[in-house]
Structures are given as structure tokens and as C-alpha cells.
C-alpha atoms as a PDB file:
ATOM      1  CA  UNK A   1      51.480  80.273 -11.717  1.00  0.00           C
ATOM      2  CA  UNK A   2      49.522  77.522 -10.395  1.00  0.00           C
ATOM      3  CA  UNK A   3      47.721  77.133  -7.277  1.00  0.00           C
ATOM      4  CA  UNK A   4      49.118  76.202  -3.690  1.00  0.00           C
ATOM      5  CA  UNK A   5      48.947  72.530  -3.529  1.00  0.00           C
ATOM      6  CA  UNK A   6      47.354  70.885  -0.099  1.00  0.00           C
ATOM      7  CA  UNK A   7      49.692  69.150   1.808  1.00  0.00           C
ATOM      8  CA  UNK A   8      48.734  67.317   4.999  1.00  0.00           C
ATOM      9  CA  UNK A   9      51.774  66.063   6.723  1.00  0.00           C
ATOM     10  CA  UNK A  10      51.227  64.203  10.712  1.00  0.00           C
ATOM     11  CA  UNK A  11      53.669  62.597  12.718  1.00  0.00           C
ATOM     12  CA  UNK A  12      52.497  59.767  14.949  1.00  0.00           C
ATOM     13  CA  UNK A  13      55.582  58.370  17.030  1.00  0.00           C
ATOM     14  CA  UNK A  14      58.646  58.347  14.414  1.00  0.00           C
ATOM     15  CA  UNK A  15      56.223  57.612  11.341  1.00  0.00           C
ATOM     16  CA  UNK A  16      54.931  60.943   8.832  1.00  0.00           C
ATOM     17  CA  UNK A  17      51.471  60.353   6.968  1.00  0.00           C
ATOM     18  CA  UNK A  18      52.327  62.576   3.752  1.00  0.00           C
ATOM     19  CA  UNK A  19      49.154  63.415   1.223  1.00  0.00           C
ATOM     20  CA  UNK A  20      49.426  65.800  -1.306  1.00  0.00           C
ATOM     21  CA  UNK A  21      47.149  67.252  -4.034  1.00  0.00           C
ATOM     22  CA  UNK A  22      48.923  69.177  -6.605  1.00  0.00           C
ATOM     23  CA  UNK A  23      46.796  71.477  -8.586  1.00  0.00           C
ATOM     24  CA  UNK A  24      47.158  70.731 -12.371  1.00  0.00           C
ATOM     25  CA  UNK A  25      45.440  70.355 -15.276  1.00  0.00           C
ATOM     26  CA  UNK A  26      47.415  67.418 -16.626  1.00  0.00           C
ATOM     27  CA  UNK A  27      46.087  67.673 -19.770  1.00  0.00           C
ATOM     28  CA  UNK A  28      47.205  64.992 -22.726  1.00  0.00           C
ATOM     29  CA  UNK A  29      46.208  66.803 -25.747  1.00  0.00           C
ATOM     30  CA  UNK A  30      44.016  64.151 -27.140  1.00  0.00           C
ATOM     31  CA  UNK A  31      39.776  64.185 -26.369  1.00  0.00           C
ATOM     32  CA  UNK A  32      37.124  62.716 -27.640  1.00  0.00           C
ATOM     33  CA  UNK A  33      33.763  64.840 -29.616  1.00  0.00           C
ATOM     34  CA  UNK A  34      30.372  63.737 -28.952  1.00  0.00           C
ATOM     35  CA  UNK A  35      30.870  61.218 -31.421  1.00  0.00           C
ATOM     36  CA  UNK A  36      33.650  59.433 -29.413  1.00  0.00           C
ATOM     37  CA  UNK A  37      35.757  59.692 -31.897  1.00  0.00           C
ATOM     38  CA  UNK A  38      39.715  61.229 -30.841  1.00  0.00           C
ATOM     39  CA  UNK A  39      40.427  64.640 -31.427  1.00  0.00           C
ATOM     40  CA  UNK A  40      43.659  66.408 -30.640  1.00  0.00           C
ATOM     41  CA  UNK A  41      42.092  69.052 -28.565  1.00  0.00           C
ATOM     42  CA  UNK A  42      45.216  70.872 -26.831  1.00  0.00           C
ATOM     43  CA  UNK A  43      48.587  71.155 -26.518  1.00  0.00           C
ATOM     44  CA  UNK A  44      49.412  68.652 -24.087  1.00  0.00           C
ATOM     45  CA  UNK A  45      50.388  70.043 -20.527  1.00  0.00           C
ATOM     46  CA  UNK A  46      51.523  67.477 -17.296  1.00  0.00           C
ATOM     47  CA  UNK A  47      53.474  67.510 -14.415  1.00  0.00           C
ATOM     48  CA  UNK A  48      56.679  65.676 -15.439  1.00  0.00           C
ATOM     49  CA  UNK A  49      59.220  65.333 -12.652  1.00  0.00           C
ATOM     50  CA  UNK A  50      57.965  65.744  -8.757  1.00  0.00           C
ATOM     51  CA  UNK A  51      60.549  65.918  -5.890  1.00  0.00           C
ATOM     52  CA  UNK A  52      59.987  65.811  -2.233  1.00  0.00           C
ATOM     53  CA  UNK A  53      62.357  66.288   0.296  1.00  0.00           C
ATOM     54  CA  UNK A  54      62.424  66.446   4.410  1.00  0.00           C
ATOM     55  CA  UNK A  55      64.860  68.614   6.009  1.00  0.00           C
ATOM     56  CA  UNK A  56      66.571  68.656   2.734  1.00  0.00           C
ATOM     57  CA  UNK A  57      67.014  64.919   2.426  1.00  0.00           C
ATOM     58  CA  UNK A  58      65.072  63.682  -0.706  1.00  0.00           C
ATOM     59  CA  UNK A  59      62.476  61.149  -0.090  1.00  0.00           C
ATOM     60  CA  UNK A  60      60.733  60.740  -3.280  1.00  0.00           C
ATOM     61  CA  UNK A  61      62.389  61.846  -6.956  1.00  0.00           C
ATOM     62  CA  UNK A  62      59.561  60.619  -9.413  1.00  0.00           C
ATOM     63  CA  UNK A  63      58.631  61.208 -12.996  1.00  0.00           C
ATOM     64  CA  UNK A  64      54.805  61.693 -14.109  1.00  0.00           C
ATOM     65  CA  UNK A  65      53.306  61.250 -17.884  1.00  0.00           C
ATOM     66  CA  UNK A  66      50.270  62.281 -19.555  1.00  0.00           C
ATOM     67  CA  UNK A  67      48.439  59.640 -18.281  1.00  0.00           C
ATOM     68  CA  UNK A  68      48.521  61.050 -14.685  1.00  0.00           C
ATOM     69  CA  UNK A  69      45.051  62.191 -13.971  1.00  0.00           C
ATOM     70  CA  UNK A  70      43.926  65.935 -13.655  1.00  0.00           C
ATOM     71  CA  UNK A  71      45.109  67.724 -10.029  1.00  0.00           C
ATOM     72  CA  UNK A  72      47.706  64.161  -8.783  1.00  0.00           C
ATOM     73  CA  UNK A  73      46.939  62.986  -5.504  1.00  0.00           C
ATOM     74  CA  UNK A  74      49.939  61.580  -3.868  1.00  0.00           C
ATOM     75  CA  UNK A  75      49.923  59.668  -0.251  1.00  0.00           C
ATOM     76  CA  UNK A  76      52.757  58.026   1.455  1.00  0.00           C
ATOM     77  CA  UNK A  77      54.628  57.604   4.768  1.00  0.00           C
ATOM     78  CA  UNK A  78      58.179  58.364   5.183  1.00  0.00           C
ATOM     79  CA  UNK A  79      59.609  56.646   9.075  1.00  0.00           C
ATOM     80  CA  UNK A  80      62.249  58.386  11.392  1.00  0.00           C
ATOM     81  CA  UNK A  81      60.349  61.894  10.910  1.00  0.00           C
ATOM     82  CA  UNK A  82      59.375  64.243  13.759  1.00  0.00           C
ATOM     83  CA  UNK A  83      56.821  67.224  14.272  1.00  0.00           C
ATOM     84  CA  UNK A  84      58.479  70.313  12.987  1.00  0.00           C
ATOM     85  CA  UNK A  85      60.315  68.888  10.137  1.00  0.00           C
ATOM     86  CA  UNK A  86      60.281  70.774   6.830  1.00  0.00           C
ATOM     87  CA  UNK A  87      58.693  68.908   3.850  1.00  0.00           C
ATOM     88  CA  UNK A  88      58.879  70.370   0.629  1.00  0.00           C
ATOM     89  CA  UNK A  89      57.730  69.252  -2.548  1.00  0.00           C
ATOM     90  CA  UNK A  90      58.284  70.836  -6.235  1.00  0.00           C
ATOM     91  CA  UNK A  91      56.626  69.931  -9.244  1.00  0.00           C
ATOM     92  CA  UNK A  92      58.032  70.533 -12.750  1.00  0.00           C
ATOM     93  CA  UNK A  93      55.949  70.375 -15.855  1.00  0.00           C
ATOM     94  CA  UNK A  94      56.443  69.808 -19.698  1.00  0.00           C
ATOM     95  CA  UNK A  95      56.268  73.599 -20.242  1.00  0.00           C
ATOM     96  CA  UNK A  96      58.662  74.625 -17.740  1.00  0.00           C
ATOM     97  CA  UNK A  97      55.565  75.623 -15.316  1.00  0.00           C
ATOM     98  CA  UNK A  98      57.236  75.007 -11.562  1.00  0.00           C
ATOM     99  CA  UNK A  99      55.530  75.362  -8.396  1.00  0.00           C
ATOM    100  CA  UNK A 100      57.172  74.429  -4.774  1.00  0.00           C
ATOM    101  CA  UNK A 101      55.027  74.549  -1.256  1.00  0.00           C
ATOM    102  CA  UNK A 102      56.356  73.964   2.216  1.00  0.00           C
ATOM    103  CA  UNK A 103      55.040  72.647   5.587  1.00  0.00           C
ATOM    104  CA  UNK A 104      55.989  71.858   8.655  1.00  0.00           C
ATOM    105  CA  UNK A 105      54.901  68.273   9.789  1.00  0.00           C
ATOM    106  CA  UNK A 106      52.550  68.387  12.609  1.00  0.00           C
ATOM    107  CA  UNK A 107      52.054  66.102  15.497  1.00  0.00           C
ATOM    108  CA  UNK A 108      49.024  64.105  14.789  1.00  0.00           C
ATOM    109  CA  UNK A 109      45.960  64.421  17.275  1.00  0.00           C
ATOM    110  CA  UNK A 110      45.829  61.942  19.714  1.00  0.00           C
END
């Protein structure tokens, strides 16, 4: 199983500042030897469909590809949230490798 991904959800006023690093190789299956020539290296292993909801609702439904860099950073702000909602966000990848976290969104320091 991967590892617990690092969410950091505030609220300021009715607006939620989301990020989100999801722990995962994202590997395409293709490298290059010292020569800099391509190699097929791996079986390739990404994140392909990422879905975040708050209090149930979703917000985001997206779909990565191999191109997605190693551990995906995602940031974005979702309006009309509050401190206390529940965010949580699940990650499928092309092996069938699933991981969901949770938070509660958090009232931003003033």
C-alpha cells in the first residue's frame, strides 16, 4: 500500500486552499542508459483516475497519464467551504493500487 498522502486544506471566509501530494512513483516504463539512448526499464506504473470530494459532493473527477511526474502535487481552491468539512481524495492506479486519505478543513490562521 502506498504512503499517506499530505493534504493541507484552510478555510479563509467561504474559500478552501486545497494542496495535495500524493505519494507515487509514477513510473512510465521507458528510461534512458548512460548513453541517452531509451530503454524500457519497467513496467509502467501511474496514478490514473483521482477523485476528490467535500462532504461527499465531488469537486474534482480527473484522469492522470504517464507523463504525470513522480509523487503529483495538486493545488486548488474550491468556494462555499467551511472549517470542519470532510475532504477526501482517492487515487486509482493502472495496477489497481488505491489509496484514499481524509481531513478535516481547518480554519486558516489569521
Amino acid at each position: 500500500m502506498a504512503e499517506p498522502m499530505k493534504i493541507r486544506a484552510q478555510v479563509a471566509r467561504d474559500m478552501a486552499d486545497i494542496k495535495i501530494l500524493m505519494n507515487h512513483p509514477m513510473e512510465t516504463g521507458r528510461k534512458k542508459n548512460d548513453n541517452g539512448e531509451w530503454v524500457t526499464a519497467s513496467q509502467p506504473h501511474f496514478i490514473q483516475q483521482v477523485t476528490i470530494t467535500l462532504n461527499g459532493k465531488t469537486v474534482i473527477d480527473g484522469q492522470f497519464g504517464s507523463s504525470v511526474s513522480k509523487n503529483p502535487f495538486l493545488g486548488f481552491k474550491v468556494k462555499g467551504a467551511k472549517a470542519g468539512d470532510e475532504l477526501v481524495v482517492t487515487w486509482v492506479d493502472n495496477k489497481g493500487d488505491r489509496r484514499t486519505d481524509k481531513t478535516k478543513l481547518e480554519a486558516k490562521p489569521s
